[in-house]
C-alpha atoms as a PDB file:
ATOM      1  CA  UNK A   1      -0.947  -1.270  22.100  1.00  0.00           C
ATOM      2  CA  UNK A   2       1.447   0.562  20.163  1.00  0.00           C
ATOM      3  CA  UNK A   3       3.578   0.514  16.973  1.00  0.00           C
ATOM      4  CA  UNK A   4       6.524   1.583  15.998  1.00  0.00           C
ATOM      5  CA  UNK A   5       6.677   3.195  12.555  1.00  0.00           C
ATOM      6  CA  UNK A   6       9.948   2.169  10.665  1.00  0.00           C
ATOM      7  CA  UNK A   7      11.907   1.605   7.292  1.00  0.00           C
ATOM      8  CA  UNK A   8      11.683  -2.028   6.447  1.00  0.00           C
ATOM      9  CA  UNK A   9      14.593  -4.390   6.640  1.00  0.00           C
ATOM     10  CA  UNK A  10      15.339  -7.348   4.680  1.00  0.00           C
ATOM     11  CA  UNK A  11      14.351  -9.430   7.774  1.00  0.00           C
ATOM     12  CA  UNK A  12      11.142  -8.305   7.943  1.00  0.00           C
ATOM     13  CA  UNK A  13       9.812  -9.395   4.147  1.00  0.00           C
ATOM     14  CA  UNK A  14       9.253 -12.800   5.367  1.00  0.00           C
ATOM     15  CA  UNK A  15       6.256 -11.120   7.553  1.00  0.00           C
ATOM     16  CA  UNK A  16       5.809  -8.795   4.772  1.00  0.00           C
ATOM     17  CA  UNK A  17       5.017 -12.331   2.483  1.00  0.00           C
ATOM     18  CA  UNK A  18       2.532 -13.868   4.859  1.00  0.00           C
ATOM     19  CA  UNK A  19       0.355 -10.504   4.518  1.00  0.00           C
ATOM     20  CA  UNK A  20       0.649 -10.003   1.207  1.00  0.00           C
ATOM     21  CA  UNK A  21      -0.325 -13.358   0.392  1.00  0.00           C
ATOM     22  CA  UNK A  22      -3.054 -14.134   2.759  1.00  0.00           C
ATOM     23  CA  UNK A  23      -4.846 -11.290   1.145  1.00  0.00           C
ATOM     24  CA  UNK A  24      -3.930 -12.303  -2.258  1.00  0.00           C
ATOM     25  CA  UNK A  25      -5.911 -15.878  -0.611  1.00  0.00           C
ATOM     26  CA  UNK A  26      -8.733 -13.862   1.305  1.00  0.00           C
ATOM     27  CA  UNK A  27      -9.402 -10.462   0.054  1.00  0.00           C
ATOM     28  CA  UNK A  28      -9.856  -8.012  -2.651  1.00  0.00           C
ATOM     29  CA  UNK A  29      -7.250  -4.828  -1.718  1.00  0.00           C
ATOM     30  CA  UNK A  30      -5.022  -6.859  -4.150  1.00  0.00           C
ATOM     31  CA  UNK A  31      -6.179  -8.851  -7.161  1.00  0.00           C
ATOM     32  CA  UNK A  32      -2.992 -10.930  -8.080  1.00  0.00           C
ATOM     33  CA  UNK A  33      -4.680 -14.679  -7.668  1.00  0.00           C
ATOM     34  CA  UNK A  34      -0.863 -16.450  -7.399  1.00  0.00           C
ATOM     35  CA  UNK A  35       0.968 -15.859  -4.405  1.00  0.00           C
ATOM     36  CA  UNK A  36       4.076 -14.593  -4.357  1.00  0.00           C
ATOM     37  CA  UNK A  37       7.610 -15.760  -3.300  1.00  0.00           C
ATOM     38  CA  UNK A  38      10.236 -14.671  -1.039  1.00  0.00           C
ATOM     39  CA  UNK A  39      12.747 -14.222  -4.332  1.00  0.00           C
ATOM     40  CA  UNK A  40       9.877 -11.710  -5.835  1.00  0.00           C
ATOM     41  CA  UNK A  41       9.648  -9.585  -2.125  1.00  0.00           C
ATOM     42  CA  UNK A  42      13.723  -9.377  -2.432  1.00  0.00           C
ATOM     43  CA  UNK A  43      13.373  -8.584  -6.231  1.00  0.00           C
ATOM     44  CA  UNK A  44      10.382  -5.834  -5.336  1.00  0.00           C
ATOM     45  CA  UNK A  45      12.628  -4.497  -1.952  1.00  0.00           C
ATOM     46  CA  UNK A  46      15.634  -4.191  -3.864  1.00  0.00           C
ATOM     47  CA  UNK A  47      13.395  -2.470  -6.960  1.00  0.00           C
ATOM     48  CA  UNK A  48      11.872   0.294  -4.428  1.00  0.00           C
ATOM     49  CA  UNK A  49      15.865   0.821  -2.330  1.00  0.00           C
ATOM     50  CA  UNK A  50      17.302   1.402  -6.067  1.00  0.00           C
ATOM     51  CA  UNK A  51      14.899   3.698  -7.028  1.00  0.00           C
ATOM     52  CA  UNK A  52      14.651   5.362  -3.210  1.00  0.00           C
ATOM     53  CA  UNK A  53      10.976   4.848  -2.679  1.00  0.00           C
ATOM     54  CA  UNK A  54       9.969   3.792   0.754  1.00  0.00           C
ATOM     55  CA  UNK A  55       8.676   0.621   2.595  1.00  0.00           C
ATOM     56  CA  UNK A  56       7.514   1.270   6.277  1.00  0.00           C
ATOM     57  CA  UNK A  57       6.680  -1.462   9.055  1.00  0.00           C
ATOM     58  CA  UNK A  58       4.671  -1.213  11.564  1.00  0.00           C
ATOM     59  CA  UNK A  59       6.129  -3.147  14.582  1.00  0.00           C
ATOM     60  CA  UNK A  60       4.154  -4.144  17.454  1.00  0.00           C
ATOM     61  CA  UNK A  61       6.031  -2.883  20.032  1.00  0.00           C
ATOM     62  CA  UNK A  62       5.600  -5.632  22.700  1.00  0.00           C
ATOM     63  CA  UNK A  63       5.808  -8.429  20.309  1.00  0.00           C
ATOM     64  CA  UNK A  64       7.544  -6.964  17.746  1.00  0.00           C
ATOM     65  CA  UNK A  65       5.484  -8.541  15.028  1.00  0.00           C
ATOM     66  CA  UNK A  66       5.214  -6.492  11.825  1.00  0.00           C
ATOM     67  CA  UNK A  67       1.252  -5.701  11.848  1.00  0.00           C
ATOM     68  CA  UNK A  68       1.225  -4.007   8.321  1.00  0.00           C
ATOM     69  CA  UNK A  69       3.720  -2.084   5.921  1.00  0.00           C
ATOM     70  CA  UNK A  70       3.143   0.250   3.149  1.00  0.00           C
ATOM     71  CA  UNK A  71       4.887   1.477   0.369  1.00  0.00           C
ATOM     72  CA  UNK A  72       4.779   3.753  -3.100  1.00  0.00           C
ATOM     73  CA  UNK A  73       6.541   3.749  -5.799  1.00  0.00           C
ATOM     74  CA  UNK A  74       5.928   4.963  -9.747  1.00  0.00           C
ATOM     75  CA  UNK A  75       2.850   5.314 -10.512  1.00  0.00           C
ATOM     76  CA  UNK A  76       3.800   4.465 -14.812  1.00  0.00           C
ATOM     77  CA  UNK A  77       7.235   3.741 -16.355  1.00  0.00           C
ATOM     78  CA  UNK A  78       7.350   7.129 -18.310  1.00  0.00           C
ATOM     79  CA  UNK A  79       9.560  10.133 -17.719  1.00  0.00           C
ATOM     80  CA  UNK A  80       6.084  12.314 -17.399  1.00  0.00           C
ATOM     81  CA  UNK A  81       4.814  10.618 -14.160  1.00  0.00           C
ATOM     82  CA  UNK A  82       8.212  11.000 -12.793  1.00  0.00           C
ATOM     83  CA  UNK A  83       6.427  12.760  -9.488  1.00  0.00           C
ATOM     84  CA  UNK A  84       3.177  10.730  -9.226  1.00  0.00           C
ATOM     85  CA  UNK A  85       3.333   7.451  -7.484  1.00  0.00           C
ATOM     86  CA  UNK A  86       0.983   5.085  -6.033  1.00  0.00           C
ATOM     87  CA  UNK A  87       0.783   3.459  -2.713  1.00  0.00           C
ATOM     88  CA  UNK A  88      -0.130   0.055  -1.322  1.00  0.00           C
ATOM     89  CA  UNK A  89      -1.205  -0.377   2.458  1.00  0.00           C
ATOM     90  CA  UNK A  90      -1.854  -3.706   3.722  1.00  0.00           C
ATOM     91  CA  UNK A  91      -2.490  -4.615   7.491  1.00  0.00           C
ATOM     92  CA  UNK A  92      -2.364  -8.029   9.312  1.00  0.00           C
ATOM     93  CA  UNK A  93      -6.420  -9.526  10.135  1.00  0.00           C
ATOM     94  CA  UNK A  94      -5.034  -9.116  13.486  1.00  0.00           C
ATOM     95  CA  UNK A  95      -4.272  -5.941  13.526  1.00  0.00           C
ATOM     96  CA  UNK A  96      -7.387  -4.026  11.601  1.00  0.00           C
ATOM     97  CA  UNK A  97      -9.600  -1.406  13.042  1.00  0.00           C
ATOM     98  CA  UNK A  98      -6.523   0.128  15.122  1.00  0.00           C
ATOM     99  CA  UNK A  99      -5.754   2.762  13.049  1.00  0.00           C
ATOM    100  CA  UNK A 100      -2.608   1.441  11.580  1.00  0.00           C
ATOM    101  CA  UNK A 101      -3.712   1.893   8.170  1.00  0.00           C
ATOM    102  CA  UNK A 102      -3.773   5.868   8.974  1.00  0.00           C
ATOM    103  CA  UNK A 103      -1.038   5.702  10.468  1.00  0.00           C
ATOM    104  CA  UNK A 104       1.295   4.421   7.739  1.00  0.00           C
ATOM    105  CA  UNK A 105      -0.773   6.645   5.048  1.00  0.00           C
ATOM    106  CA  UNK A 106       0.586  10.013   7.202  1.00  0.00           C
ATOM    107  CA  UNK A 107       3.814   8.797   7.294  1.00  0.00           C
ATOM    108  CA  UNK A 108       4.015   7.870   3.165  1.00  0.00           C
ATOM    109  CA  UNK A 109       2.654  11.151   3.199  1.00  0.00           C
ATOM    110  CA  UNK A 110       5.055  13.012   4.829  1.00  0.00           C
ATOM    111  CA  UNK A 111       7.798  10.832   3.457  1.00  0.00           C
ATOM    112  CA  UNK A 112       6.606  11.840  -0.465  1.00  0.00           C
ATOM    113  CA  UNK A 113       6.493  15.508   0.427  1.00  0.00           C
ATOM    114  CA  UNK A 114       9.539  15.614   2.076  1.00  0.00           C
ATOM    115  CA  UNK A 115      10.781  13.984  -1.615  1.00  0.00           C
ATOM    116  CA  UNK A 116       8.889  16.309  -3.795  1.00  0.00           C
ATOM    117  CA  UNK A 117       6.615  13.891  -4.834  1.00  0.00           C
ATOM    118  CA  UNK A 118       3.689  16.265  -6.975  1.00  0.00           C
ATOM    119  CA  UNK A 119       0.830  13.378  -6.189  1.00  0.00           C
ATOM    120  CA  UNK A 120      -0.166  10.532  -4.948  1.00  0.00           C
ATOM    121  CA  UNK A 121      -2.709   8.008  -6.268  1.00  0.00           C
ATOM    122  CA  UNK A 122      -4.688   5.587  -4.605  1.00  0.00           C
ATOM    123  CA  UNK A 123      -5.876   2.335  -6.781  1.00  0.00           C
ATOM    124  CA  UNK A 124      -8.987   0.687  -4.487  1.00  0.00           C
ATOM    125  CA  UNK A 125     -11.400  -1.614  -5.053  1.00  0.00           C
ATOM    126  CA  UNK A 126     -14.264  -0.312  -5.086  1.00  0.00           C
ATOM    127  CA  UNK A 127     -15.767  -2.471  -2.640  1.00  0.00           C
ATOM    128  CA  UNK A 128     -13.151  -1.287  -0.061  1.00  0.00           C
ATOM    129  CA  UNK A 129     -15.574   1.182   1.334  1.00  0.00           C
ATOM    130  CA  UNK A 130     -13.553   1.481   4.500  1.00  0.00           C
ATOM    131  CA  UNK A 131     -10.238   2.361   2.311  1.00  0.00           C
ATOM    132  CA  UNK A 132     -11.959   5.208   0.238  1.00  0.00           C
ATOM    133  CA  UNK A 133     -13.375   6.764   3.533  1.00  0.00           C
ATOM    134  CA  UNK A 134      -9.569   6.557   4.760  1.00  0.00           C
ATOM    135  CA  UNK A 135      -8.152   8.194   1.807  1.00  0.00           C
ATOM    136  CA  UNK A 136     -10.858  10.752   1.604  1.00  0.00           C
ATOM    137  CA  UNK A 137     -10.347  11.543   5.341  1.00  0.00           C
ATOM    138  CA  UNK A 138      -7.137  12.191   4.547  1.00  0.00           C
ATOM    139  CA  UNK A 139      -7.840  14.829   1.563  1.00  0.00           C
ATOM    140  CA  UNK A 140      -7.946  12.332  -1.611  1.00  0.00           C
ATOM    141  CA  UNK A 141     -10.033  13.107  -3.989  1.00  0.00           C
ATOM    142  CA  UNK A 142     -11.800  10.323  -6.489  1.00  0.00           C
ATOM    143  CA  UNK A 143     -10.874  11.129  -9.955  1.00  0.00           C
ATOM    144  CA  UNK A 144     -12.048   7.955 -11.620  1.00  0.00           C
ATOM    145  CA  UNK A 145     -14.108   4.818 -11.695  1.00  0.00           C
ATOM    146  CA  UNK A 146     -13.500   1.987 -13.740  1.00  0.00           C
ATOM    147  CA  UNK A 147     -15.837  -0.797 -13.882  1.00  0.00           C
ATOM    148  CA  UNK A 148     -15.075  -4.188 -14.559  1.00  0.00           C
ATOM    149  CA  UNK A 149     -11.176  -4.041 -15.269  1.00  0.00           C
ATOM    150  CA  UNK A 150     -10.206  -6.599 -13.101  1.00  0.00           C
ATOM    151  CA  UNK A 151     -11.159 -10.389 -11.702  1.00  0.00           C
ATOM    152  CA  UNK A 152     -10.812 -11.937  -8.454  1.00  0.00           C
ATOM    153  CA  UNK A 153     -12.723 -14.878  -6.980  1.00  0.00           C
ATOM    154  CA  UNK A 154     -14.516 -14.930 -10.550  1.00  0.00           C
ATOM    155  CA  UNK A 155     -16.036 -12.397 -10.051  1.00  0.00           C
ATOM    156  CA  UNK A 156     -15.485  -8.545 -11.910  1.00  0.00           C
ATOM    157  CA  UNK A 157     -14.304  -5.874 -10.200  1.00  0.00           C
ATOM    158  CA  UNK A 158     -14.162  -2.305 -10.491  1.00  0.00           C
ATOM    159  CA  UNK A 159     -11.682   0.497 -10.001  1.00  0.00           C
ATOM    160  CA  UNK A 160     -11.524   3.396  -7.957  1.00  0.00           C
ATOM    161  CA  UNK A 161      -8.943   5.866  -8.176  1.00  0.00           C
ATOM    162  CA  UNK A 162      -8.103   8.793  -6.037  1.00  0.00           C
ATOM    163  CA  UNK A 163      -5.270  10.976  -5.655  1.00  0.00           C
ATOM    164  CA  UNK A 164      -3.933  13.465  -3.222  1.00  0.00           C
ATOM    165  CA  UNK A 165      -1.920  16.542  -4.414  1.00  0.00           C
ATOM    166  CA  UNK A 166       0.912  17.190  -2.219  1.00  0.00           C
ATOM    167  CA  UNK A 167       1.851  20.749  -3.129  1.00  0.00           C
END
């Protein structure tokens, strides 16, 4: 099977949605609890093309069905932070274990280098041992724990954070 690695078009947040959402329904690599809309995946697209961040598809390229996307953007609201962002990934169920998730990472990567982006930080659930392997495979570092700042499913979670310098 293979993919095809692209920017993201306004067609494809629809897809974009149903991922997002069935892990805000099934899974822990987000912890919103409400699902979001199509209006808030324009609002957020438009957000990251204003502020020329990316969002990257992968396309199946028999089917053409968008299997995952990932994205960074700022990493805080303040003029300090200006080149640290942080990242989302987030692949379809059917489409785990294929290597996509690597496969987007290299390419936000390469995209915030070629941008002059200082580093990147990762913001995982610490659970997620499968997405701290990832990022460590790929030369993030952990830099902090936080335990217990979030909920989802009732239950506390904790926070770990990694980051990748780029220079």
């Amino acid at each position: 099977m293979g993919f095809l690695i692209r920017p993201a078009q306004t067609q494809d947040l629809k897809h974009i949605l149903k991922i997002y959402n069935a892990e805000i329904l099934n899974g822990t690599a987000t912890w919103n609890s409400t699902e979001k809309s199509i209006e808030d995946f324009h609002s957020w697209f438009n957000d990251l093309s204003t502020q020329q961040f990316p969002l990257f598809v992968a396309e199946h390229s028999e089917t053409k069905q968008i299997a995952g996307y990932a994205d960074y953007s700022s990493f805080r609201q303040i003029q300090g932070f200006k080149q640290t962002v942080e990242h989302s990934v987030f692949i379809h169920p059917d489409f785990i274990r294929q290597g996509l998730g690597k496969t987007l990472m290299l390419k936000l990567i390469d995209h915030a280098r070629q941008n002059h982006i200082h580093v990147m930080v990762a913001a995982i659930d610490a659970e997620n041992s499968g997405s701290i392997l990832l990022h460590e495979t790929l030369g993030f570092k952990q830099t902090g724990y936080m335990p217990e700042v979030g909920q989802k499913f009732g239950k506390w979670r904790d926070l770990v954070l990694m980051q990748l310098n780029l220079e």
